[in-house]
Protein backbone atom coordinates (compact mmCIF):
# COMPACT_ATOMS: atom_id res chain seq x y z
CA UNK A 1 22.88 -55.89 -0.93
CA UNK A 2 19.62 -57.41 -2.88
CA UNK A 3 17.69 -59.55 -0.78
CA UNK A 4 17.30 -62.41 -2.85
CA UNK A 5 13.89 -63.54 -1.33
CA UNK A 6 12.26 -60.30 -3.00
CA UNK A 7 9.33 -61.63 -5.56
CA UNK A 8 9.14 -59.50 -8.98
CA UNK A 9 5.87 -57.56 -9.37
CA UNK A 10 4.02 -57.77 -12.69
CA UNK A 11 0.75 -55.92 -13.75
CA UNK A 12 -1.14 -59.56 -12.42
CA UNK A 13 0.64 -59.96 -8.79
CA UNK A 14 0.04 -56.14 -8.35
CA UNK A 15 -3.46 -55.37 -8.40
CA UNK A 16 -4.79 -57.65 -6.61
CA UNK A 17 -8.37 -57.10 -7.88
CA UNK A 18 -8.20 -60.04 -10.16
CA UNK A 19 -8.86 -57.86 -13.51
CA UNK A 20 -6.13 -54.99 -14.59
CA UNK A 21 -7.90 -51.50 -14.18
CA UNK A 22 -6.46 -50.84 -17.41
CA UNK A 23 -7.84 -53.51 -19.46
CA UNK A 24 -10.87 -50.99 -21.09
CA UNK A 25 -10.29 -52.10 -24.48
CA UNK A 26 -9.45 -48.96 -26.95
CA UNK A 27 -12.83 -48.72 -28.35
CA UNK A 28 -14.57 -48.12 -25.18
CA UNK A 29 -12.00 -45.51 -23.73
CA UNK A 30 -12.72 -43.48 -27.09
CA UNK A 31 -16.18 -43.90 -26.66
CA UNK A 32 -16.13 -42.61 -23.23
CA UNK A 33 -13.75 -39.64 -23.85
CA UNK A 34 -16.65 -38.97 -26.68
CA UNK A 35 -18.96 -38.67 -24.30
CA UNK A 36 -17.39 -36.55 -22.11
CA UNK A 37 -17.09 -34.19 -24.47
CA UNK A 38 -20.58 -34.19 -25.24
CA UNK A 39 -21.56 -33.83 -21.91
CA UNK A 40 -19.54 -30.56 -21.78
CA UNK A 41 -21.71 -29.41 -24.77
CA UNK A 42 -24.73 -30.01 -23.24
CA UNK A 43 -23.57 -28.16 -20.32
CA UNK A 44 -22.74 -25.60 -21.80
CA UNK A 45 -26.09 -24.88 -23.65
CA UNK A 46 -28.20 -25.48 -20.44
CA UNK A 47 -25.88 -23.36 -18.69
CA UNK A 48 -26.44 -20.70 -21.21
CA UNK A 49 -29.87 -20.82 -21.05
CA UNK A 50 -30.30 -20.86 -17.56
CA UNK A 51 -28.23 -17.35 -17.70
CA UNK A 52 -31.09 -16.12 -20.30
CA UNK A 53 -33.97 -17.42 -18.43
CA UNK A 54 -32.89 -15.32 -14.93
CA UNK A 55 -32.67 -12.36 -17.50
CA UNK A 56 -36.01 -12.28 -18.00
CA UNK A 57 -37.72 -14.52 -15.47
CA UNK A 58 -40.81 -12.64 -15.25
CA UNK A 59 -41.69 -13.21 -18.89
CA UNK A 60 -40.58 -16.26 -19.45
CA UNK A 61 -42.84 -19.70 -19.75
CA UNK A 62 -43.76 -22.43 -17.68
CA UNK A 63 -43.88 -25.88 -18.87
CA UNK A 64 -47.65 -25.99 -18.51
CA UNK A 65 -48.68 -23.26 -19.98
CA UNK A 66 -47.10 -24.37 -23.44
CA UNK A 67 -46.81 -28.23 -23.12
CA UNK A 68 -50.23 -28.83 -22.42
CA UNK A 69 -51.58 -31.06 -25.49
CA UNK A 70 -52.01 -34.76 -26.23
CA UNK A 71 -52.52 -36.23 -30.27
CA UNK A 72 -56.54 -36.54 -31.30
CA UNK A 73 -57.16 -35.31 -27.78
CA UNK A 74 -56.90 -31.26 -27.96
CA UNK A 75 -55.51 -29.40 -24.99
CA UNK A 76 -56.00 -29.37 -21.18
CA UNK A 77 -53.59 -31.79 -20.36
CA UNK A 78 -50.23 -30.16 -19.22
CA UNK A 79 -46.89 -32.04 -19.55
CA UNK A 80 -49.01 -35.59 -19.76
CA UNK A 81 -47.09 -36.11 -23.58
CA UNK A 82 -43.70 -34.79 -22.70
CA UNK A 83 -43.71 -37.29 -19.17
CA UNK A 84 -44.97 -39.92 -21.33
CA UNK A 85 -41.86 -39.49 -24.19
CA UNK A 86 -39.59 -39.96 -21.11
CA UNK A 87 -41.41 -42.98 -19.36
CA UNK A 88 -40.28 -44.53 -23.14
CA UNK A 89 -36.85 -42.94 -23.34
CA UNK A 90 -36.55 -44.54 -19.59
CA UNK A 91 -37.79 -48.15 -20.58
CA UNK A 92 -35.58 -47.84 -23.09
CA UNK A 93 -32.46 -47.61 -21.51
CA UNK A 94 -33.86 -50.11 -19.62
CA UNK A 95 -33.86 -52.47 -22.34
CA UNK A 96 -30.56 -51.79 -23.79
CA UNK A 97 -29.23 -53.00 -20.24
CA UNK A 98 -30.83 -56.01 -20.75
CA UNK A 99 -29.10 -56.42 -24.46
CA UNK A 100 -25.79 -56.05 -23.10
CA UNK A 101 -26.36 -58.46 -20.40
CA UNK A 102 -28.01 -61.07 -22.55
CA UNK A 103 -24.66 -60.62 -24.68
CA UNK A 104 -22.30 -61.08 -21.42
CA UNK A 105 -24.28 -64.67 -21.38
CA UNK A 106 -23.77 -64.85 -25.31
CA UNK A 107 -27.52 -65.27 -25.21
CA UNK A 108 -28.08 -64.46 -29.19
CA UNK A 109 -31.80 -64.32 -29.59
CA UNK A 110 -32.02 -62.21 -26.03
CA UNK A 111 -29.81 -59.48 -27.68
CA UNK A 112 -31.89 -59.93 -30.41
CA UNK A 113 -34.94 -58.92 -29.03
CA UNK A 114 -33.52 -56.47 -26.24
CA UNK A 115 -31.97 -54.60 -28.77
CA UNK A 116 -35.15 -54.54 -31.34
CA UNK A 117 -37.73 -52.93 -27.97
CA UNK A 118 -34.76 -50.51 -27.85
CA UNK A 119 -34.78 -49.59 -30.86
CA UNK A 120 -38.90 -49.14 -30.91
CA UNK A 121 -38.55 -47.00 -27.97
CA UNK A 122 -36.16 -44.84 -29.70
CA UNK A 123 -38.63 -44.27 -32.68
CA UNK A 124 -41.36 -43.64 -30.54
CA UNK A 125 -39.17 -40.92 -28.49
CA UNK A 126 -38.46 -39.08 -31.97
CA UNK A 127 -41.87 -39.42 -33.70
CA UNK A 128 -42.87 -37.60 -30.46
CA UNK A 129 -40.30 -35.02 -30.55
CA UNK A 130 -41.54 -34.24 -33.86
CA UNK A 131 -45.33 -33.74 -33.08
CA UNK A 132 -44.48 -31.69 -30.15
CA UNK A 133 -42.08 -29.50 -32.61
CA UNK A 134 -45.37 -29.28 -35.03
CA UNK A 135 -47.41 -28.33 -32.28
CA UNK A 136 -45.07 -25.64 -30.91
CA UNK A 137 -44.35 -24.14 -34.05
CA UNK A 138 -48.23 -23.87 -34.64
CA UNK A 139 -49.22 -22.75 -31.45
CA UNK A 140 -52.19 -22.96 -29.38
CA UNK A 141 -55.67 -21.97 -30.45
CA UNK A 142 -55.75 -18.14 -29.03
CA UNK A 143 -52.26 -17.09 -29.67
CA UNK A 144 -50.23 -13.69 -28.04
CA UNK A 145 -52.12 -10.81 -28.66
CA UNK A 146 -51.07 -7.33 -28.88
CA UNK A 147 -53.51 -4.96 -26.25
CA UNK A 148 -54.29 -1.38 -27.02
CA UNK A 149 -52.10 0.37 -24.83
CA UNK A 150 -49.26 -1.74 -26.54
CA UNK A 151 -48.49 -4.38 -24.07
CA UNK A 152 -48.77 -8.45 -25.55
CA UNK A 153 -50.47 -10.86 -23.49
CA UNK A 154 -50.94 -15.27 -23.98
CA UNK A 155 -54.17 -15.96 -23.83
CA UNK A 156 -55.88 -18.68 -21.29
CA UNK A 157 -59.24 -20.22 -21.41
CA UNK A 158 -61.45 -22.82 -23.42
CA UNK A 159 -61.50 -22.28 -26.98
CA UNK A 160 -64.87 -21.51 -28.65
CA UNK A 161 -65.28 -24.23 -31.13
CA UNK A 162 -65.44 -23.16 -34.96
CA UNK A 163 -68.72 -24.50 -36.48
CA UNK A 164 -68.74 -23.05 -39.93
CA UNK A 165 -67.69 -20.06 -42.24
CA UNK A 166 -71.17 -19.04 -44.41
CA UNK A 167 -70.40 -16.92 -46.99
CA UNK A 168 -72.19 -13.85 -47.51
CA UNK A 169 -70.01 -12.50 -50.71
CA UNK A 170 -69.27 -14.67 -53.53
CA UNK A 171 -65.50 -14.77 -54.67
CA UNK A 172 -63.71 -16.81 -57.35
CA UNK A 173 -64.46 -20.55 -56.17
CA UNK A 174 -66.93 -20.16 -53.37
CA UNK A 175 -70.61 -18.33 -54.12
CA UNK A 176 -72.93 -16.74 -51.66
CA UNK A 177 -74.46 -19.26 -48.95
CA UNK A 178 -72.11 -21.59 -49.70
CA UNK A 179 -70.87 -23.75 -46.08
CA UNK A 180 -67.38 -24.10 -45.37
CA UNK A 181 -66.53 -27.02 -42.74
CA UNK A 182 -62.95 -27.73 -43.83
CA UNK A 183 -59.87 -26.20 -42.45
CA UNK A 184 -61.48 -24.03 -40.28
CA UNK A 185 -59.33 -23.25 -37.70
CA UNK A 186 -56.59 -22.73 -40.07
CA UNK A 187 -58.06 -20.27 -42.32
CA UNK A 188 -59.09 -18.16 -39.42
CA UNK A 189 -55.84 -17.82 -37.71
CA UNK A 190 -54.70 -16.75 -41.38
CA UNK A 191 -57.10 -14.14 -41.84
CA UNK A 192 -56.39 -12.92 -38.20
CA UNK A 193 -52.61 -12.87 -38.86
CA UNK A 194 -53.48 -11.20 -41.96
CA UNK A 195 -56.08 -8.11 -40.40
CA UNK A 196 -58.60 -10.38 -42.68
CA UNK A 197 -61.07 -10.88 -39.92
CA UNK A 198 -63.86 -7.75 -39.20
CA UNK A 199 -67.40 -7.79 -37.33
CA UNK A 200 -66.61 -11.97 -37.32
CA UNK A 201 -66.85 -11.54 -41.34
CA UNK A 202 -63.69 -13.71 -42.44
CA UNK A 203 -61.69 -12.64 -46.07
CA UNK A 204 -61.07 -16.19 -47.63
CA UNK A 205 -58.07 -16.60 -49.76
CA UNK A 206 -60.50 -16.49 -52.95
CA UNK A 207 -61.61 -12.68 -51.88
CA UNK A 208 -64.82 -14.17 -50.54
CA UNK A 209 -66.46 -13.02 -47.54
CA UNK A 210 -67.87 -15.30 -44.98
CA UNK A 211 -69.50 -15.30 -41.61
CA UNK A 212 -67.84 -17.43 -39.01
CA UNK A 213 -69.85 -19.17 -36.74
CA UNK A 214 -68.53 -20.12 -33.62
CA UNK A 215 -69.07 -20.93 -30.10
CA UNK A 216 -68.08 -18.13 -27.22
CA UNK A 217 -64.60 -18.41 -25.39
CA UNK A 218 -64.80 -19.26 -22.01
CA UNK A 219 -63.05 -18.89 -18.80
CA UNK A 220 -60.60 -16.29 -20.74
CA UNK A 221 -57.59 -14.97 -18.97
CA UNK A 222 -54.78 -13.08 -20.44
CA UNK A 223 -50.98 -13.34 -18.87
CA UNK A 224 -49.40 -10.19 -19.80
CA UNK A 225 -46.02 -11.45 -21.46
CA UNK A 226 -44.48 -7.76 -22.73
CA UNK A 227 -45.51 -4.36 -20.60
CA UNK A 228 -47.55 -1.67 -22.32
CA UNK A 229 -48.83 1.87 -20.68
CA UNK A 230 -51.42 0.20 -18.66
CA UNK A 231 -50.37 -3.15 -17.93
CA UNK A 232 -47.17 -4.61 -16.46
CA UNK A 233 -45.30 -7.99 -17.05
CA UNK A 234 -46.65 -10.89 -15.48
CA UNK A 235 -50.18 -9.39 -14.44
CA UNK A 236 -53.20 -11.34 -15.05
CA UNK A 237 -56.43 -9.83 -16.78
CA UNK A 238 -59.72 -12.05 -16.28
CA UNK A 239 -62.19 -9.22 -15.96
CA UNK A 240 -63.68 -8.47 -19.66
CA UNK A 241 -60.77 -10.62 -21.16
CA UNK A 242 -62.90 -12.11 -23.29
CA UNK A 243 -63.98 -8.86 -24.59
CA UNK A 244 -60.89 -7.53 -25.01
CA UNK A 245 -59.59 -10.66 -27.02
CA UNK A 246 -62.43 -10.66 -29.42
CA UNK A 247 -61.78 -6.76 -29.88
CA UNK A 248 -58.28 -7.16 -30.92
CA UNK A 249 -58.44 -10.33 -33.12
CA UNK A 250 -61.67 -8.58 -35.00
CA UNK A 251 -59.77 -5.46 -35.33
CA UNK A 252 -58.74 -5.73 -38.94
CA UNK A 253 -55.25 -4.68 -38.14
CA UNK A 254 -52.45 -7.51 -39.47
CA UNK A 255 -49.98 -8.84 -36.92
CA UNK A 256 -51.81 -8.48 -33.42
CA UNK A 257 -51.98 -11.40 -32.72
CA UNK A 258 -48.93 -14.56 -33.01
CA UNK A 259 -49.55 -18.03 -33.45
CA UNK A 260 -46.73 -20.29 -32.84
CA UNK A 261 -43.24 -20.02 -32.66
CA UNK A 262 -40.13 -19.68 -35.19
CA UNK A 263 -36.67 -17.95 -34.26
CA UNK A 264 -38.12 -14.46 -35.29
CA UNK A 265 -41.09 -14.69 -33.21
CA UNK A 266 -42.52 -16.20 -30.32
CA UNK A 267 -46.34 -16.76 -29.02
CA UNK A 268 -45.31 -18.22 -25.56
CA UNK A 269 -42.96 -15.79 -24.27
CA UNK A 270 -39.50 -14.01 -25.19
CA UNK A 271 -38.00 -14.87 -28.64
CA UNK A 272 -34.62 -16.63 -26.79
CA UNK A 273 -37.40 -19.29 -25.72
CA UNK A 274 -37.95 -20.72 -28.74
CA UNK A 275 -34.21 -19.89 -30.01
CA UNK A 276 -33.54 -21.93 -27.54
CA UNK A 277 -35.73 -24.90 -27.41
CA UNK A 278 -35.54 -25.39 -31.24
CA UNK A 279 -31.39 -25.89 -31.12
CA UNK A 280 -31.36 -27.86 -27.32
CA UNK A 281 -34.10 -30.19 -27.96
CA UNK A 282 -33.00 -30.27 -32.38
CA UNK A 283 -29.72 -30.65 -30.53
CA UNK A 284 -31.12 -34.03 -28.55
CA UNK A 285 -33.17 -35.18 -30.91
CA UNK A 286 -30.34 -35.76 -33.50
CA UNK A 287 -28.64 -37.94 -30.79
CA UNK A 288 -31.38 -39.78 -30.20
CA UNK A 289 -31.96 -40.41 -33.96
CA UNK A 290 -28.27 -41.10 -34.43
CA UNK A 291 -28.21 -43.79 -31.60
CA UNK A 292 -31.42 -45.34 -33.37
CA UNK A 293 -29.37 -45.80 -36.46
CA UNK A 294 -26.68 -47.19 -34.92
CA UNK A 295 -28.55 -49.65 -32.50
CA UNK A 296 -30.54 -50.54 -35.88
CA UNK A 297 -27.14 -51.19 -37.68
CA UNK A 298 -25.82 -53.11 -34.95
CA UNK A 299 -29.08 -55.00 -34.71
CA UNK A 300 -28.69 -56.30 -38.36
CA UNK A 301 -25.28 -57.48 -37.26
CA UNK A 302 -26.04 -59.40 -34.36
CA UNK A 303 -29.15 -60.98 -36.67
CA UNK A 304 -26.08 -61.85 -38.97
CA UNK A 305 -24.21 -63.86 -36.02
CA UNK A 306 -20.87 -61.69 -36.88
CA UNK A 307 -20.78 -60.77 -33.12
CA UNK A 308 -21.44 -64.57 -31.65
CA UNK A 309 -18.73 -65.85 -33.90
CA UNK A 310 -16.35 -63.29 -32.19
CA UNK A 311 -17.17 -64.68 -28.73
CA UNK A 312 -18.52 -61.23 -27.78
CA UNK A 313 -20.73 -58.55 -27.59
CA UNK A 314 -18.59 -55.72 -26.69
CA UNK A 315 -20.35 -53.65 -30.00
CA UNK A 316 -23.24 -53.63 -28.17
CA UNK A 317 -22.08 -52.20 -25.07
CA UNK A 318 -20.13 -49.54 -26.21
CA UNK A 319 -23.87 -48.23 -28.24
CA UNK A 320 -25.59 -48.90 -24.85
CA UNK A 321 -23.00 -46.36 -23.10
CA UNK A 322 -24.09 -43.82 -26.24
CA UNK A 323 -27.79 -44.50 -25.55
CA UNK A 324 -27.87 -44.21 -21.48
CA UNK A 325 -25.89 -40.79 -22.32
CA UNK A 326 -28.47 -39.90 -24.55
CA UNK A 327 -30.78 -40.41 -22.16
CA UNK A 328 -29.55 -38.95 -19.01
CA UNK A 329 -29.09 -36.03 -21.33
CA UNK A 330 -32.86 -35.97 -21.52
CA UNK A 331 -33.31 -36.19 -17.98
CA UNK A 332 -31.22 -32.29 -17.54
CA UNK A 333 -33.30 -31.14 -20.28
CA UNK A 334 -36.88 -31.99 -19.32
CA UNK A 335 -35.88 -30.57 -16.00
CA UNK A 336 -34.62 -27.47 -17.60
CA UNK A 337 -37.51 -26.84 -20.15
CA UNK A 338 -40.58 -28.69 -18.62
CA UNK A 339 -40.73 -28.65 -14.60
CA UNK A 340 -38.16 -25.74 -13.33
C-alpha cells in the first residue's frame, strides 16, 4: 500500500546543494573532455622522453649548461631567461582569473583590461620561446668538438672575444690589409665548420685569407659528451683544455667541431635531445600561440559588448580553462627540460 504522505523527488529537492551537479553547460564539458585529452598527449611525450633520458643519462644535458643566456647580455647566466618566461606565463594565468571574475560581476571594462595583460603575457611567453629556439639552434660560442682519439666533448669557459680578421691575401671583394669588424663571430664558426681555419689564418667566403685576432679563452674545460680511446663519457678535461681546443678548431679538418642544434645533429648532447625539445616545446608553443589568438578574438568581442548583451561571460571562461592548461602544461615541461 502507497503511503500517501511520500513527497516526489525532482532533480531540485534532491541535491540539496542548491545548484544541479549537472548543470556544466555543453560547451564547457567539451572543453574539458578536450583537455583531457591533451593532457594525455603531453603525458605521453614527457613520458617518452623521460624513458630516453635514463637511456643515456650520462650524456645527456643539464639545464645550465645549455640555457645559460640572456638577450644583449651574452652568457653566464643559467636558466635566468627560461624562469623569467614562466614568472610571465604565471602572471598570466593570473590575470585571466581576474577576467573571468570581473565577468561573473559583468564588470565590462575589467574583462577588458584583464583579458588585454593576458594576452601581452602570452606574446611575451612566445617571442621568448622563439629567441631561445634561435639561440639553441645556433649554439654557444665554443661548440662540441671532436678530440683526437675520437671521443666529442662541450666545451666550458669564457670566450676569447673576436677583435678583427686582417687580411693578409687579397680575394675577390676584400684586398690585402683590409679590417674586417662585421660578422665576426659568424664567419669564424663557418670557416671552422668548414676546415677553413689554419695557424688562426681564416678562408673568407671571397677566397681571401685573413688573420683573426682575438683574445685567449679562459677558464676552458671540456665535458666529454661521446667516449673515444682515451677518454670516457662524462669525464672532465681542464688540464691543457685550452690547448687542446685551439688544436682541433685550427686543424683544417671540416666537421670537428658542431655549433648548434637541428634533428641531425646536436652540440649539447645526444641527438634525441634536441629531437626532443624541438617537437615538446614546438608542441607548447603552438598552444600557447593558439590560446593568444583566441583570447585576442574573444577580446575584440567583449570590446564589441556581444557578451554583456548576453548577460554573461561564460566565453571567457571556457578560454581561461584552455590557458591555465596551457600553462600547467609548462610547469611539467620546465621541470622536465630545465631543473631535473
Amino acid at each position: 500500500m502507497s503511503n500517501h504522505n511520500e513527497t516526489q523527488n525532482d532533480s531540485a529537492t534532491t541535491w540539496g546543494g542548491k545548484v544541479s551537479p549537472f548543470s556544466t553547460s555543453y560547451g564547457k564539458l567539451m572543453m574539458w573532455f578536450f583537455l583531457v585529452s591533451d593532457a594525455l598527449t603531453f603525458g605521453g611525450l614527457l613520458i617518452a622522453y623521460g624513458f630516453t633520458r635514463h637511456a643515456c643519462q650520462v650524456a645527456w644535458p643539464i639545464g645550465e649548461e645549455t640555457f645559460n643566456s640572456l638577450p644583449f647580455l651574452g652568457h653566464g647566466y643559467p636558466l635566468l631567461y627560461v624562469a623569467l618566461m614562466t614568472f610571465i606565463l604565471i602572471v598570466s594565468s593570473v590575470t585571466m582569473v581576474l577576467a573571468v571574475e570581473a565577468g561573473h560581476r559583468m564588470d565590462k571594462k575589467g574583462v577588458q583590461k584583464w583579458m588585454l595583460a593576458t594576452i601581452v603575457g602570452g606574446l611575451f611567453f612566445v617571442g621568448s620561446q622563439a629567441w631561445e629556439w634561435y639561440h639553441f639552434i645556433h649554439g654557444s660560442e665554443f661548440g662540441k668538438i671532436e678530440l683526437a682519439d675520437g671521443s666529442k666533448a662541450i666545451v666550458k669557459g669564457h670566450f676569447g672575444e673576436i677583435k678583427d680578421f686582417t687580411v693578409v691575401e687579397a680575394g675577390k671583394h676584400h684586398h690585402k690589409g683590409a679590417v674586417i669588424k662585421d660578422d665576426l663571430l659568424h664567419q669564424f664558426h663557418h670557416a671552422i665548420e668548414h676546415g677553413k681555419l689554419k695557424n688562426d689564418t681564416i678562408t673568407l667566403h671571397d677566397g681571401s685569407k685573413a688573420l683573426v685576432h682575438r683574445a685567449k679563452d679562459e677558464h676552458v674545460v671540456l665535458v666529454i659528451k661521446e667516449d673515444g680511446l682515451k677518454y670516457k663519457t662524462g669525464q672532465h678535461v681542464d688540464k691543457g683544455a685550452d690547448k687542446i681546443y685551439h688544436e682541433v678548431i685550427n686543424s683544417g679538418t671540416p666537421h670537428r667541431v658542431i655549433y648548434g642544434a637541428n634533428l641531425k645533429v646536436n652540440e649539447y648532447g645526444p641527438t634525441q635531445y634536441a629531437q626532443f625539445f624541438f617537437f615538446i616545446t614546438g608542441f607548447h608553443g603552438f598552444h600557447v600561440f593558439s590560446g593568444v589568438v583566441f583570447n585576442f578574438l574573444i577580446f575584440l568581442k567583449v570590446v564589441e559588448g556581444r557578451y554583456h548583451r548576453r548577460g554573461h561571460y561564460e566565453m571567457v571562461e571556457k578560454t581561461g580553462l584552455y590557458w591555465h592548461f596551457v600553462d600547467l602544461v609548462w610547469v611539467f615541461v620546465f621541470t622536465f627540460f630545465y631543473l631535473v
